[in-house]
C-alpha atoms as a PDB file:
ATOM      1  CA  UNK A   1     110.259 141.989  89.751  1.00  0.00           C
ATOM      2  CA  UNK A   2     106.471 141.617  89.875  1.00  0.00           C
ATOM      3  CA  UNK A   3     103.051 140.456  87.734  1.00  0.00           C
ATOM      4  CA  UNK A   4     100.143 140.570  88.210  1.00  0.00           C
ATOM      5  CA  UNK A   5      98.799 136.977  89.253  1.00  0.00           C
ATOM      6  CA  UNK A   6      96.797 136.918  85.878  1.00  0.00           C
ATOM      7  CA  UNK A   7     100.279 137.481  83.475  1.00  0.00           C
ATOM      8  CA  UNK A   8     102.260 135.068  86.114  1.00  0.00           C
ATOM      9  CA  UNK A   9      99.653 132.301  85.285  1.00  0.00           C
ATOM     10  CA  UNK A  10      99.969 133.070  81.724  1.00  0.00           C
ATOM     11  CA  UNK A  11     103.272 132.769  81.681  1.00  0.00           C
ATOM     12  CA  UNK A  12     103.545 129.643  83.339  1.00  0.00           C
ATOM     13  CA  UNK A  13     100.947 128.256  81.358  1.00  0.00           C
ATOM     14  CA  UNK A  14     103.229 128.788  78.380  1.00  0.00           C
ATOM     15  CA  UNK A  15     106.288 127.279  79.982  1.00  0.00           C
ATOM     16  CA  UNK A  16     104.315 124.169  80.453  1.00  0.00           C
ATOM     17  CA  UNK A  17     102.841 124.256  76.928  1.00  0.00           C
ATOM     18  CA  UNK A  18     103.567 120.695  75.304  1.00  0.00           C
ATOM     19  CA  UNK A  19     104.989 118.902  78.487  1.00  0.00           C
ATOM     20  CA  UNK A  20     101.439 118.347  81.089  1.00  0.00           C
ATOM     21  CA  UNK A  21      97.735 117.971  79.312  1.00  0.00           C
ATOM     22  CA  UNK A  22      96.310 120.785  80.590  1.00  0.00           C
ATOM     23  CA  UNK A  23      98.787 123.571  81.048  1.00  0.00           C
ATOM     24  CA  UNK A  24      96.728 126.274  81.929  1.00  0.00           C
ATOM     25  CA  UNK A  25      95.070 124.338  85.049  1.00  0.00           C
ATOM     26  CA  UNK A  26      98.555 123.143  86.124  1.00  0.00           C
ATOM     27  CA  UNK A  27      99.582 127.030  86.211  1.00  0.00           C
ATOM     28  CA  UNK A  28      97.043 127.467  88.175  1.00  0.00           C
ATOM     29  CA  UNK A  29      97.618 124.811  90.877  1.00  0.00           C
ATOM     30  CA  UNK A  30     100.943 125.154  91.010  1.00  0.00           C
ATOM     31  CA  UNK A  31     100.056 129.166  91.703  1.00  0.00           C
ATOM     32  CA  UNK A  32      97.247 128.291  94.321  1.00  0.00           C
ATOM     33  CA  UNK A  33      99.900 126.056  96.347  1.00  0.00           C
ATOM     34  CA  UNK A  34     102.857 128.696  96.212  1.00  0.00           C
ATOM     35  CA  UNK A  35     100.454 131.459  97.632  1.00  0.00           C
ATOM     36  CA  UNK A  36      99.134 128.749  99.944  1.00  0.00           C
ATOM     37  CA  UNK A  37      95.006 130.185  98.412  1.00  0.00           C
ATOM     38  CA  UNK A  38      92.180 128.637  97.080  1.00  0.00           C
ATOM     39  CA  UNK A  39      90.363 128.532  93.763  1.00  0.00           C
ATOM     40  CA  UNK A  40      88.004 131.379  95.225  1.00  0.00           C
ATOM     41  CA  UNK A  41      91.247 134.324  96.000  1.00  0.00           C
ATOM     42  CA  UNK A  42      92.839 133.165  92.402  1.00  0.00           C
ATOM     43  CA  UNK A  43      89.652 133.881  90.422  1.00  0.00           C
ATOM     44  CA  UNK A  44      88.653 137.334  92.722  1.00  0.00           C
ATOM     45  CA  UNK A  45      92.763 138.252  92.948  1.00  0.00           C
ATOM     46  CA  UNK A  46      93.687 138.427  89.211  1.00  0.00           C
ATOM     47  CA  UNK A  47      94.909 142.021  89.574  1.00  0.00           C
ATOM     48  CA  UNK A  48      97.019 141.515  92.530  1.00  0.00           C
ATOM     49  CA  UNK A  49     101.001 141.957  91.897  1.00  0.00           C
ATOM     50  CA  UNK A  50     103.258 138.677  92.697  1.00  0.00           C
ATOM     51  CA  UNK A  51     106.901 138.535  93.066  1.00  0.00           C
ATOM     52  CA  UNK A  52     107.507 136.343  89.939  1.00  0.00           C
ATOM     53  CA  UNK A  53     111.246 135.900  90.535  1.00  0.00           C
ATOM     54  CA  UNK A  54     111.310 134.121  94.476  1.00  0.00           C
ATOM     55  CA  UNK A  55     113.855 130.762  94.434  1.00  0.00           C
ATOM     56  CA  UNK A  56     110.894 128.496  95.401  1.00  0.00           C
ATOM     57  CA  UNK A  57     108.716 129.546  92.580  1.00  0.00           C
ATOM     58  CA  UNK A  58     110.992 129.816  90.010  1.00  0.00           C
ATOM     59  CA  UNK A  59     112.144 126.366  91.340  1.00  0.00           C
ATOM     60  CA  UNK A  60     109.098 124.926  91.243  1.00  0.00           C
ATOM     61  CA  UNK A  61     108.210 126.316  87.538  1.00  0.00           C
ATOM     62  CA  UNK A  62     111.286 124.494  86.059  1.00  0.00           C
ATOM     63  CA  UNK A  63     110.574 121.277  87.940  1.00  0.00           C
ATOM     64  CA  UNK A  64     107.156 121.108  86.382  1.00  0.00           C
ATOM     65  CA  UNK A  65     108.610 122.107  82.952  1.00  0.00           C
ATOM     66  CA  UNK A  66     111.043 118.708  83.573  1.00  0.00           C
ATOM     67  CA  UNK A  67     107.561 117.273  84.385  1.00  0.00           C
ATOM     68  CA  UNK A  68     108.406 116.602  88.119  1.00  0.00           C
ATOM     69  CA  UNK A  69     104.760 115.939  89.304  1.00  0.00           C
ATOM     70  CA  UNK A  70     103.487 118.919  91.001  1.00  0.00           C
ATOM     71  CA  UNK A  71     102.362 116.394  94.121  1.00  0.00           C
ATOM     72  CA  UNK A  72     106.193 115.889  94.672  1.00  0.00           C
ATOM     73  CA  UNK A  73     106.594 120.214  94.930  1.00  0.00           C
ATOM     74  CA  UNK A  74     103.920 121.089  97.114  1.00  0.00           C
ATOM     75  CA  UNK A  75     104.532 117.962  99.490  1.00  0.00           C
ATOM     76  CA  UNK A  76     100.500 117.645  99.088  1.00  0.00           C
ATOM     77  CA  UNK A  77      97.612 115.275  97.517  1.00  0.00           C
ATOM     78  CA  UNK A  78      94.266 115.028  97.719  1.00  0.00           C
ATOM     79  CA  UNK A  79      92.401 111.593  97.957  1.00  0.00           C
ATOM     80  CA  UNK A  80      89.028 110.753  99.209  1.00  0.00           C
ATOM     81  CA  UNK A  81      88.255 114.263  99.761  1.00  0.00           C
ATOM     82  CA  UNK A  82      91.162 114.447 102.564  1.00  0.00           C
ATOM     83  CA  UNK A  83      94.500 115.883 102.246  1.00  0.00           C
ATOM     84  CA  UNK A  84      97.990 114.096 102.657  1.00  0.00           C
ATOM     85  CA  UNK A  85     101.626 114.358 103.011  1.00  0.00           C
ATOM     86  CA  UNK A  86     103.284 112.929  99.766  1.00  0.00           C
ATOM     87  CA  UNK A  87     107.379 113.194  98.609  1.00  0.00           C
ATOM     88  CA  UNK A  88     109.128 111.111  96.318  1.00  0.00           C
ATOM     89  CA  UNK A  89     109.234 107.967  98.674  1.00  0.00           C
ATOM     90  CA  UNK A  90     105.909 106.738  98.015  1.00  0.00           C
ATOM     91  CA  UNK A  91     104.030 106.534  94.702  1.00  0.00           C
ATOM     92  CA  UNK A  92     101.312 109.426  94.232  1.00  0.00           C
ATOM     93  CA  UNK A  93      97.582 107.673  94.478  1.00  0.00           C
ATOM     94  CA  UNK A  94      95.361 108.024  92.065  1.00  0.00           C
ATOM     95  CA  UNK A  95      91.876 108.651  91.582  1.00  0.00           C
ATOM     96  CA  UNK A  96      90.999 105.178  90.255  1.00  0.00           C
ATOM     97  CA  UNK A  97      92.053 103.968  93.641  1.00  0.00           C
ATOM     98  CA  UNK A  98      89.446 105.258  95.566  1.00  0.00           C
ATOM     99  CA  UNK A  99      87.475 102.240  94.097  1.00  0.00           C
ATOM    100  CA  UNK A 100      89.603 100.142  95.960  1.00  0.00           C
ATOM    101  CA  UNK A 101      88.332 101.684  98.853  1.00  0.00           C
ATOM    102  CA  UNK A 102      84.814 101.532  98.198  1.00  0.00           C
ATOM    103  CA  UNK A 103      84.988  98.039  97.538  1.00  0.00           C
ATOM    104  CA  UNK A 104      86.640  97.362 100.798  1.00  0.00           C
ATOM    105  CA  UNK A 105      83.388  99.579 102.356  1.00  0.00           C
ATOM    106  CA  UNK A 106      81.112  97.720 100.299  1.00  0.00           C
ATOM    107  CA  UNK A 107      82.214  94.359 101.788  1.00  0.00           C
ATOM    108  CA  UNK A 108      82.846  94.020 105.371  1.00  0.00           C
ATOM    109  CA  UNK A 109      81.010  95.265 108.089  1.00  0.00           C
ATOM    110  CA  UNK A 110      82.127  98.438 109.611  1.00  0.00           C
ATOM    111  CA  UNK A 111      81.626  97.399 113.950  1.00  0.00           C
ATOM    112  CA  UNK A 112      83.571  93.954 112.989  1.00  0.00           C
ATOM    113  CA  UNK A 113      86.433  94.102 114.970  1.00  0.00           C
ATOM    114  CA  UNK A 114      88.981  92.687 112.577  1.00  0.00           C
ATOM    115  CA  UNK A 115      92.687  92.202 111.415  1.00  0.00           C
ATOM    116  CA  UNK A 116      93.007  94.115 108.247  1.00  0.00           C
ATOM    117  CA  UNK A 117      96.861  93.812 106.450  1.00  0.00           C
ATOM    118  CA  UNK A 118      97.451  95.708 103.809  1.00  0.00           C
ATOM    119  CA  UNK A 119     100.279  95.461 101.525  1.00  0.00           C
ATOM    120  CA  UNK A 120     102.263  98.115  99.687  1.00  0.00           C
ATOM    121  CA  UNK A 121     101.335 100.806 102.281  1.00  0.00           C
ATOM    122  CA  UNK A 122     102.952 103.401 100.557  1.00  0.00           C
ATOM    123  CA  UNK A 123     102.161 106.507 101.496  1.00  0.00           C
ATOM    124  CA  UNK A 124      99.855 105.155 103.854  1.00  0.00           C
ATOM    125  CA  UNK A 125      96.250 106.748 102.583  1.00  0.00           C
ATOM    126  CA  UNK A 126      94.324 103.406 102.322  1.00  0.00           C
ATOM    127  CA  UNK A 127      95.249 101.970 105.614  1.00  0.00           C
ATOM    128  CA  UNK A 128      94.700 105.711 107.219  1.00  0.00           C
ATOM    129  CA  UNK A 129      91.096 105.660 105.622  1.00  0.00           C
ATOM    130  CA  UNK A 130      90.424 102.154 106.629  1.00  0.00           C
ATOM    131  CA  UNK A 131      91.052 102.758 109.945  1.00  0.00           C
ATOM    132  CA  UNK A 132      89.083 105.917 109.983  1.00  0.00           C
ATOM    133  CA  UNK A 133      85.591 103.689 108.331  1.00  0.00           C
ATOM    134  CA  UNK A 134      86.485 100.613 110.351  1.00  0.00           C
ATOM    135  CA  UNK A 135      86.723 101.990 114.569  1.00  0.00           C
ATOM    136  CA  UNK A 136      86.976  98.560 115.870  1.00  0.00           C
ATOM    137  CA  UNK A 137      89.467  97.020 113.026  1.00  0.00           C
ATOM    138  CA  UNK A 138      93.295  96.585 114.203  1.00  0.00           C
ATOM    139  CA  UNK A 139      95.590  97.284 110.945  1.00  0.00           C
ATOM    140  CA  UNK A 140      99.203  96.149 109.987  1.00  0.00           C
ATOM    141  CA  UNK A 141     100.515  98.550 106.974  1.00  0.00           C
ATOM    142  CA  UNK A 142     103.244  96.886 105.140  1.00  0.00           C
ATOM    143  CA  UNK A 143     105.592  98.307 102.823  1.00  0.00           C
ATOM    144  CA  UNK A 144     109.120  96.686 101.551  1.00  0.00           C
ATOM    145  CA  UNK A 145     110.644 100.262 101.467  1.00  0.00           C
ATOM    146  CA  UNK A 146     111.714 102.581 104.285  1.00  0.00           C
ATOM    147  CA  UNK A 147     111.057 105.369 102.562  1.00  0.00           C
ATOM    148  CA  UNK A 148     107.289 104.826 101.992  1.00  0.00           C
ATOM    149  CA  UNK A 149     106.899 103.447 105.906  1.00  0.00           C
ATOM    150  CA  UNK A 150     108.500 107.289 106.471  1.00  0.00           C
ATOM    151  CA  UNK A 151     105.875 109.246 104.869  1.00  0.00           C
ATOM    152  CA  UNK A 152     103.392 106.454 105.812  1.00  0.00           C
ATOM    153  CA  UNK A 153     104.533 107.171 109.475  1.00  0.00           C
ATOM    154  CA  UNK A 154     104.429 111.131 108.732  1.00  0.00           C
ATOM    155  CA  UNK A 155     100.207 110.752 107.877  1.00  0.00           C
ATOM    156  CA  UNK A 156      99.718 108.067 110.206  1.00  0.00           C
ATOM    157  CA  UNK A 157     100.775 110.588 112.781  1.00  0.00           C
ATOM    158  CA  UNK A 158      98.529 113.377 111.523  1.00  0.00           C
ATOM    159  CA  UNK A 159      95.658 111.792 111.245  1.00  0.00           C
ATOM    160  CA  UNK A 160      96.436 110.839 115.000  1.00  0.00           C
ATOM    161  CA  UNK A 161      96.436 107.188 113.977  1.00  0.00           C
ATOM    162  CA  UNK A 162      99.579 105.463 115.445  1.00  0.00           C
ATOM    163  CA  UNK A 163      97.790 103.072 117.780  1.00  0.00           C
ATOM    164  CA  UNK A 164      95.435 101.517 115.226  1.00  0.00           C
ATOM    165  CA  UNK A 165      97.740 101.287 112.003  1.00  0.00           C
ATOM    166  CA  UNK A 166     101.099  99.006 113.132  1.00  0.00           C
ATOM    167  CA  UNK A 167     103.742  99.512 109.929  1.00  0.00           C
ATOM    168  CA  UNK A 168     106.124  96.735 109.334  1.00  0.00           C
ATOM    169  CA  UNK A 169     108.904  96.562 107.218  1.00  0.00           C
ATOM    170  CA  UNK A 170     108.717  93.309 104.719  1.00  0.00           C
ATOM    171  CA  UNK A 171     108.067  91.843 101.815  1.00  0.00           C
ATOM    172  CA  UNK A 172     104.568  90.660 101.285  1.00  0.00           C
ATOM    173  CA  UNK A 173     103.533  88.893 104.434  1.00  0.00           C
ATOM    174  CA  UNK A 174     106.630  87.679 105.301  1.00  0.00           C
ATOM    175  CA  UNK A 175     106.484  89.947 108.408  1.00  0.00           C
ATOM    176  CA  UNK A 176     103.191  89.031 109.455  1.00  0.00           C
ATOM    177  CA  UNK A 177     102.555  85.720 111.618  1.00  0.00           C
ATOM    178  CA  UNK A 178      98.984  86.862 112.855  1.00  0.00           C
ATOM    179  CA  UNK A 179      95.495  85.512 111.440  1.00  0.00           C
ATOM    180  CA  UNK A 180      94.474  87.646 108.491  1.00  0.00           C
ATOM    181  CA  UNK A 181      90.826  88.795 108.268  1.00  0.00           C
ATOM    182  CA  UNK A 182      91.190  90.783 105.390  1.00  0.00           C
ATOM    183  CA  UNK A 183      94.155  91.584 103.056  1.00  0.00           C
ATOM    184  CA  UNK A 184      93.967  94.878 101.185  1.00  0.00           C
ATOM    185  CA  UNK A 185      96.926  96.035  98.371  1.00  0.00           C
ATOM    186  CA  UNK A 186      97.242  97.935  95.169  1.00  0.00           C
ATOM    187  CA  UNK A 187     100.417  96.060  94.221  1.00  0.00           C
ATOM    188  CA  UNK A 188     103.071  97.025  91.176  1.00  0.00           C
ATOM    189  CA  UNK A 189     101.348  95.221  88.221  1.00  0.00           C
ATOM    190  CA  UNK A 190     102.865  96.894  85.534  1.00  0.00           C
ATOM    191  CA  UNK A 191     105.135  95.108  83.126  1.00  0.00           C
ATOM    192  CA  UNK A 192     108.670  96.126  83.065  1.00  0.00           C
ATOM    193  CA  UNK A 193     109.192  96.486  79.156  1.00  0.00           C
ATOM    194  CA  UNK A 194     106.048  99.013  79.304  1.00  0.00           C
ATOM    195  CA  UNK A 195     106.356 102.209  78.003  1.00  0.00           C
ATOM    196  CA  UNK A 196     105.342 105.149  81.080  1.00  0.00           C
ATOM    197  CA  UNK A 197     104.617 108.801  80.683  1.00  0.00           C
ATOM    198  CA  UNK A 198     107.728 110.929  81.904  1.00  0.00           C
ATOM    199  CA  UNK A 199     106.410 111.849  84.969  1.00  0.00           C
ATOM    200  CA  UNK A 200     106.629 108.302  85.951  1.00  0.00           C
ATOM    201  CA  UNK A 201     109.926 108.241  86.342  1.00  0.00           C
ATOM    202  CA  UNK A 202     110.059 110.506  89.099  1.00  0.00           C
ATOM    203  CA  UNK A 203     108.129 107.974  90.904  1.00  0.00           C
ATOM    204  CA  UNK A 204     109.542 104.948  93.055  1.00  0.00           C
ATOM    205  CA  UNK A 205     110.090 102.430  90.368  1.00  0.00           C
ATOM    206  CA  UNK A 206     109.406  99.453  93.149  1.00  0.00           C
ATOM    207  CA  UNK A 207     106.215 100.420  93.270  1.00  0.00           C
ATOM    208  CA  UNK A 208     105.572 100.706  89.838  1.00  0.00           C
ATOM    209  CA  UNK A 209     106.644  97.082  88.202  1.00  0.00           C
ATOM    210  CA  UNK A 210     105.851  93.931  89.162  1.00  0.00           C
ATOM    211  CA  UNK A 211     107.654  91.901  86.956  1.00  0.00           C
ATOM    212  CA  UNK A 212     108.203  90.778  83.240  1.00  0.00           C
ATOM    213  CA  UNK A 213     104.958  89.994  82.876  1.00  0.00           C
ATOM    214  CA  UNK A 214     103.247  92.573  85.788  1.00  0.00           C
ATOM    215  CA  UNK A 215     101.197  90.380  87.550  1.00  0.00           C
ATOM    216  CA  UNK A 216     103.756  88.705  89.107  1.00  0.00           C
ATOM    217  CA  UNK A 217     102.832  90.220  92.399  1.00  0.00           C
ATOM    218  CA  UNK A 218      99.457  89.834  92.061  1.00  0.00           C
ATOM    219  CA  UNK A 219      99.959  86.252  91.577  1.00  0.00           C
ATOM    220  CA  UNK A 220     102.312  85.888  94.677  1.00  0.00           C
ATOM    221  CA  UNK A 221      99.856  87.326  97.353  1.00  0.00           C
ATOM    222  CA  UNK A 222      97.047  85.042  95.527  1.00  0.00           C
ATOM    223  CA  UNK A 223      99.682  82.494  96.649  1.00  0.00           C
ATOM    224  CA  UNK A 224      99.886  83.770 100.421  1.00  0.00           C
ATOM    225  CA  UNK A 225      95.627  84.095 100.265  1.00  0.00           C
ATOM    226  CA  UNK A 226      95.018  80.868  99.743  1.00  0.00           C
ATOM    227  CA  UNK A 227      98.111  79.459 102.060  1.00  0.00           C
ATOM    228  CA  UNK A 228      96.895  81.396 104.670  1.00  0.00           C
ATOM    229  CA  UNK A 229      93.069  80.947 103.945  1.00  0.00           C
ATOM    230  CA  UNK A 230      92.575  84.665 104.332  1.00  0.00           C
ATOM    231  CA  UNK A 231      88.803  85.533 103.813  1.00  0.00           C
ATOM    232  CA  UNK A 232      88.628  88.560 102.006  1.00  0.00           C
ATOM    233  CA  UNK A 233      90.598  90.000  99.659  1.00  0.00           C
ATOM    234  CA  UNK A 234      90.689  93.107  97.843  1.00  0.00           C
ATOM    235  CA  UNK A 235      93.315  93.883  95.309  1.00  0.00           C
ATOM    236  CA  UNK A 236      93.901  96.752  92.754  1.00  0.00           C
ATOM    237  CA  UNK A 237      94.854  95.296  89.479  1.00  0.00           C
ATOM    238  CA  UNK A 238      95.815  96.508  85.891  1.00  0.00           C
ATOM    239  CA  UNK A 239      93.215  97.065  83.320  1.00  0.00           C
ATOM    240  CA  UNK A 240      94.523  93.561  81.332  1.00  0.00           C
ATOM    241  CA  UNK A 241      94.695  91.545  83.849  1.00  0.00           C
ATOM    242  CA  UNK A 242      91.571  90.333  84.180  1.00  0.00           C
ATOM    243  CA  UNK A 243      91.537  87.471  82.306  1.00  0.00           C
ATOM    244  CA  UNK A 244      95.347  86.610  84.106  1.00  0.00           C
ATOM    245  CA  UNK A 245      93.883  86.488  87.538  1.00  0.00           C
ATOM    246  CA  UNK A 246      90.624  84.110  86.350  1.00  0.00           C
ATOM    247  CA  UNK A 247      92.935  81.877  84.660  1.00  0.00           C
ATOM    248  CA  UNK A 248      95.195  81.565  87.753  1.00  0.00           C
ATOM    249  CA  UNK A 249      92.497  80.971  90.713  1.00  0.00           C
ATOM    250  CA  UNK A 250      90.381  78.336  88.035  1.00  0.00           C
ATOM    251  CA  UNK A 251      91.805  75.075  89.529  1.00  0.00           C
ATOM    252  CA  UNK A 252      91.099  76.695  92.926  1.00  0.00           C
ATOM    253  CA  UNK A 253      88.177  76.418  95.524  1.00  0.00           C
ATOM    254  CA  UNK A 254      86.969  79.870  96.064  1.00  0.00           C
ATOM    255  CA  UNK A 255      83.936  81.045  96.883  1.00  0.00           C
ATOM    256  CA  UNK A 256      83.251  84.139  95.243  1.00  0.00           C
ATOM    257  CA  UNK A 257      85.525  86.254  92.558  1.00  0.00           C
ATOM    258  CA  UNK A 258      83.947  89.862  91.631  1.00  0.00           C
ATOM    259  CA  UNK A 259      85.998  92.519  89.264  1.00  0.00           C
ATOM    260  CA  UNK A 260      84.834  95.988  89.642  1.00  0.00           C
ATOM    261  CA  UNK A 261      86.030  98.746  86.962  1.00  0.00           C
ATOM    262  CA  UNK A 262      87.086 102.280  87.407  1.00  0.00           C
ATOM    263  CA  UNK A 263      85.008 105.466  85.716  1.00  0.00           C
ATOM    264  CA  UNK A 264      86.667 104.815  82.198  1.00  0.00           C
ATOM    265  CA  UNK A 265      85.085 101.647  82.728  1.00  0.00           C
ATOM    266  CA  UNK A 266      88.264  99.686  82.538  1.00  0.00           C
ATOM    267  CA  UNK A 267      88.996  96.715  84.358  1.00  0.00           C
ATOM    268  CA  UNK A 268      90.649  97.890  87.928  1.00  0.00           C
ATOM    269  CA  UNK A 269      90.531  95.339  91.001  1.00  0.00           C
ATOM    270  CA  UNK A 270      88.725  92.127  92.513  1.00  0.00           C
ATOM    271  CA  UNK A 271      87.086  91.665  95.186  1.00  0.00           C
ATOM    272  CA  UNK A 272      88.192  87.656  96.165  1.00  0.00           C
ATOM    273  CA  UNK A 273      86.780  85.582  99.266  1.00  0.00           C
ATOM    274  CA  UNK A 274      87.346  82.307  99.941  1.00  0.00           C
ATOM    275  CA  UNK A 275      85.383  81.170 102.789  1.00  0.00           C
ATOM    276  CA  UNK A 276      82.322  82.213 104.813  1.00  0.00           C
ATOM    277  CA  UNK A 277      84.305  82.893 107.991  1.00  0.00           C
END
């Protein structure tokens, strides 16, 4: 059978009705990546007929109507205006994120030719865009699951990347012996007795929780900073955790702590050094 594209978005629109926040714009995503087109075709195509009964679509309709995030179907995300390789291995980024790599941009010099370690590589976007802002920068990517150092590995290799961005297999910096310049994660910081949106669940619980409390994590690679006297760090952090990570680093030396906030204008990250080296 066959639609035209305008009654297939309707009716997927009204399958998703009640289970995402903006149906009608998922319908349409979801269409744009089936028929591999952009926003421009969808909008000048609205007459065209569609097969509306091909196994990958239909497959993909009922995945979204179970809430599966639609990153997970089309294998594809968007961050910092680039495109990446995503599956269920590796937590989907999120926009708020981008901060993290702004603040990163914002403090060290981009010809310093430094050791940057970041933890949690997940899917491997921050290290990947690091490496592409900082030419002179050597990078270890770590992740504790070999799942997320596979799609890490997968958009490491497209962006052409393999002999800048080193992935290692650990937990924390447990794997890393070498001097640390700066240390970059967005850790798990949410607590485990917090309630999540379904489409959560889909998502690598690992790299969701970080413990009873959340912070736990946090805390921990505050722990390996300071051990390690590592200069700079920059870490993404949970909007109500602000006042956890202050109250931690008080009976500590540091020189500077900064929080920066996301566009809601919550709480989101620090920006930590501890020396001027």
């Amino acid at each position: 059978m066959s639609k035209r594209l305008k009654e297939l978005h309707d009716d997927i629109t009204q399958k998703l009705q009640g289970i995402v926040e903006f149906p009608r714009r998922e319908a349409e995503l979801l269409l744009m990546a089936y028929l591999q087109k952009d926003q421009l075709y969808f909008i000048t195509h609205s007459d065209d007929w569609i097969e509306d009964d091909e196994p990958k679509l239909l497959e993909w309709i009922e995945k979204r109507s179970r809430n599966v995030p639609l990153e997970y179907l089309t294998n594809r995300v968007s961050f910092y205006s680039r495109d990446f390789y995503i599956d269920e291995g590796a937590l989907i980024p999120r926009p708020e994120t981008e901060h993290l790599i702004d603040e990163v941009l914002d403090s060290v010099e981009r010809d310093d030719s430094l050791t940057i370690v970041e933890v949690g590589v997940g899917s491997g976007i921050i290290s990947i865009l690091l490496a592409l802002h900082f030419p002179n920068a050597r990078l270890i990517a770590v992740d504790i699951s070999a799942r997320a150092l596979a799609v890490a590995k997968r958009n490491i290799e497209s962006y052409g990347l393999t002999d800048r961005i080193e992935l290692r297999e650990g937990d924390l910096l447990s794997c890393v012996d070498e001097r640390v310049d700066v240390l970059v994660s967005n850790p798990p910081y949410i607590a485990h007795d917090a309630p999540l949106d379904s489409n959560l669940s889909y998502e690598p619980q690992n790299a969701l929780f970080g413990g009873e409390i959340g912070d736990e994590i946090i805390r921990r690679l505050l722990d390996e900073v300071l051990r390690r006297s590592v200069p700079l760090f920059v870490c993404e952090m949970g909007y109500d955790q602000r006042d956890k990570v202050q109250d931690y680093l008080r009976n500590f030396a540091v020189k500077s702590l900064k929080f920066y906030k996301d566009l809601a204008s919550f709480d989101r990250g620090f920006v930590l050094r501890i020396s001027d080296e």
